[in-house]
C-alpha atoms as a PDB file:
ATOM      1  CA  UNK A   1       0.000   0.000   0.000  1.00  0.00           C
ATOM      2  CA  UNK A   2       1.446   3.598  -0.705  1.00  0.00           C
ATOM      3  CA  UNK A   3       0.764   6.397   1.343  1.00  0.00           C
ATOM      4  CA  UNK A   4      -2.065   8.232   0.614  1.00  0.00           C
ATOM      5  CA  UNK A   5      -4.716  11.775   1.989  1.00  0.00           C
ATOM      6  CA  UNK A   6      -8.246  12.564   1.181  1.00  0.00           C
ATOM      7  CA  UNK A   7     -10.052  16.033   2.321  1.00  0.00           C
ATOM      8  CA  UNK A   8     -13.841  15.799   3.157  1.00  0.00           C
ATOM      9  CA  UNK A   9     -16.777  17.529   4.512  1.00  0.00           C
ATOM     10  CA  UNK A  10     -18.549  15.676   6.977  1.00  0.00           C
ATOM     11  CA  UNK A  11     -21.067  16.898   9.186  1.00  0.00           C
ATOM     12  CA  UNK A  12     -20.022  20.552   9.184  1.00  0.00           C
ATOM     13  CA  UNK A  13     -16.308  20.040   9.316  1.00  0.00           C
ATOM     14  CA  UNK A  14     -13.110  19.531   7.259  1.00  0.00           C
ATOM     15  CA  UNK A  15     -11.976  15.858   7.409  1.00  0.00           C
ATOM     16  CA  UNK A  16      -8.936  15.329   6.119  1.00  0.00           C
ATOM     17  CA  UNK A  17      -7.464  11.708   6.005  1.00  0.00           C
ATOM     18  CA  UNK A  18      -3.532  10.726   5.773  1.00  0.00           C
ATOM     19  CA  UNK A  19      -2.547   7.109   5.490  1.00  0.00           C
ATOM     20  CA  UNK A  20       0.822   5.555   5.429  1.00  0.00           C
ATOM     21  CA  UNK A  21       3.019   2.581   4.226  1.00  0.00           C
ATOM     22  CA  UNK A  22       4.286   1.904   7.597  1.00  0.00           C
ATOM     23  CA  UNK A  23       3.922  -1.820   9.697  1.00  0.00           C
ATOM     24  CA  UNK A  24       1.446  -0.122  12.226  1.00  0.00           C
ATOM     25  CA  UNK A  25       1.077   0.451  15.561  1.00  0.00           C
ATOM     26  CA  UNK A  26       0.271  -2.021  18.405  1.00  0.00           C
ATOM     27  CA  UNK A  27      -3.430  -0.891  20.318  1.00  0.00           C
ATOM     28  CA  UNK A  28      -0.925  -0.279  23.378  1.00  0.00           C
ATOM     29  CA  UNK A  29       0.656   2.165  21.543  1.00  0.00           C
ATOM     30  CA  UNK A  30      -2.687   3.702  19.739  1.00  0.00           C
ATOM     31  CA  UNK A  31      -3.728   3.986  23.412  1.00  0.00           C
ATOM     32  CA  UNK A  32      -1.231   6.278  24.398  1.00  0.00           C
ATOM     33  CA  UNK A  33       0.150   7.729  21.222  1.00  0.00           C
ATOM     34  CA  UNK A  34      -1.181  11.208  21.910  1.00  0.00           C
ATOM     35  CA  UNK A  35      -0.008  11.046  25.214  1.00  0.00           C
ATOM     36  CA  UNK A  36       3.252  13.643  26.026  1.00  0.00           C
ATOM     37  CA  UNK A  37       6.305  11.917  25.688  1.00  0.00           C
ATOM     38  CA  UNK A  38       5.317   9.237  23.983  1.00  0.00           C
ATOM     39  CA  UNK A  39       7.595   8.128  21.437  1.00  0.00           C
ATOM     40  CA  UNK A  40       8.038   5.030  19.750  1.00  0.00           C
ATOM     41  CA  UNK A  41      12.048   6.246  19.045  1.00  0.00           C
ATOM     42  CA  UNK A  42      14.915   4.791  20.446  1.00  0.00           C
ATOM     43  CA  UNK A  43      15.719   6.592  23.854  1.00  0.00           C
ATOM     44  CA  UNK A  44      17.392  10.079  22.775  1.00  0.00           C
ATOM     45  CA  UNK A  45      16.091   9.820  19.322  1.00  0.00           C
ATOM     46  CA  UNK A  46      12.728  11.426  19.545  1.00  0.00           C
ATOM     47  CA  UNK A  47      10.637  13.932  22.427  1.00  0.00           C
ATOM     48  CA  UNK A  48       7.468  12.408  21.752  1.00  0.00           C
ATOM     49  CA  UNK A  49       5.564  15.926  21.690  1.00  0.00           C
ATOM     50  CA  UNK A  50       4.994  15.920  18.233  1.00  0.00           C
ATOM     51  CA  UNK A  51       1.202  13.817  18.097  1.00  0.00           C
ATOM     52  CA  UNK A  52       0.558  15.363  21.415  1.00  0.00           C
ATOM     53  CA  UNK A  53       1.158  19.069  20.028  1.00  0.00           C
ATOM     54  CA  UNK A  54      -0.672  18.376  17.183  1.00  0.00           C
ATOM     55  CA  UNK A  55      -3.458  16.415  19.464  1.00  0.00           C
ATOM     56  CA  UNK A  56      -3.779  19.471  21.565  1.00  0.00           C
ATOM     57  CA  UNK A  57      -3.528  22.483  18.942  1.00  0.00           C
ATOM     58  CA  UNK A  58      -6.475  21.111  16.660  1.00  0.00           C
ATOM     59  CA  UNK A  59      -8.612  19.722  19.977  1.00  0.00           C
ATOM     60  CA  UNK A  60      -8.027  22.805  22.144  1.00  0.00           C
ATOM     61  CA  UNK A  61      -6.931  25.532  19.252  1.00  0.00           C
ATOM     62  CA  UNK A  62      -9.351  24.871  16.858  1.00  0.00           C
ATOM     63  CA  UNK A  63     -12.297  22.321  18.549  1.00  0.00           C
ATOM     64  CA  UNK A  64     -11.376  20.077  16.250  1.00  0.00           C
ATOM     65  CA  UNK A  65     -10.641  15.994  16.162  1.00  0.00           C
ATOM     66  CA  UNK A  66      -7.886  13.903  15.834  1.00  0.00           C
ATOM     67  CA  UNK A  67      -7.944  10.584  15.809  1.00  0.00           C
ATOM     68  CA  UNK A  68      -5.692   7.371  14.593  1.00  0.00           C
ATOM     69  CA  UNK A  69      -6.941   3.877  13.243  1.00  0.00           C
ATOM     70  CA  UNK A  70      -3.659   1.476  12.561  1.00  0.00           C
ATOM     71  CA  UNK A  71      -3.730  -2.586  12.412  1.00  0.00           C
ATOM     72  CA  UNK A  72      -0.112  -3.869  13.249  1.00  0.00           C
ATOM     73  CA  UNK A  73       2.006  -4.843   9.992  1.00  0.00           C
ATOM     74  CA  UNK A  74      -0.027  -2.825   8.030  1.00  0.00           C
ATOM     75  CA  UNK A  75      -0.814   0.645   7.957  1.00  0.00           C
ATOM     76  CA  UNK A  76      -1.978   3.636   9.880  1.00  0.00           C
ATOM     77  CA  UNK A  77      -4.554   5.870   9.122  1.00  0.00           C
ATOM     78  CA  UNK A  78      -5.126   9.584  11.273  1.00  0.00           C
ATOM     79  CA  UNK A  79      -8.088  11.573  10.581  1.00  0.00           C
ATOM     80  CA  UNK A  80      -8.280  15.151  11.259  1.00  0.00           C
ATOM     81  CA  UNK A  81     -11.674  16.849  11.799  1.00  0.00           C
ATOM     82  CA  UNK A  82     -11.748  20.652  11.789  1.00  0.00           C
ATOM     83  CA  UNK A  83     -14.766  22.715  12.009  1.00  0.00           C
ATOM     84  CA  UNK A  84     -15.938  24.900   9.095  1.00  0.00           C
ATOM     85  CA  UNK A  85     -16.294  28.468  10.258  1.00  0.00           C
ATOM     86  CA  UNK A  86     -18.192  31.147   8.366  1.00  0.00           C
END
């Protein structure tokens, strides 16, 4: 599968879907992946504030959705819902 991104409207928001060509995550990890600090780097490699950042700004910033969907040794999927403003 290659990556791939769709953009939607849905239910009075912009839903925008990216999918990669990874080997997934575990559900332990999809549990706690938006978490701060959670990385899935070697130690020193990575802060783990990136997802939770992102999590934060578009929930909190924007009252908006983010959410992840991943099977392990496949893929992962995160979808992105932003409400449309007028």
């Amino acid at each position: 599968m290659k990556p791939d991104s769709s953009l939607h409207h849905v239910n009075g928001q912009v839903q925008i879907e990216v999918a990669d060509n990874g080997t997934g995550m575990s559900p332990a990890v999809q549990a706690k992946v938006f978490q701060p600090f959670c990385t899935t780097k070697p130690t020193g490699e990575g802060t783990g504030l990136g997802l939770w950042l992102s999590h934060d700004s578009i929930a909190q910033g924007h009252g908006g959705t983010l959410h992840v969907e991943s099977q392990e040794g496949h893929s992962t999927t995160f979808r992105i819902g932003l409400p449309l403003t007028t």
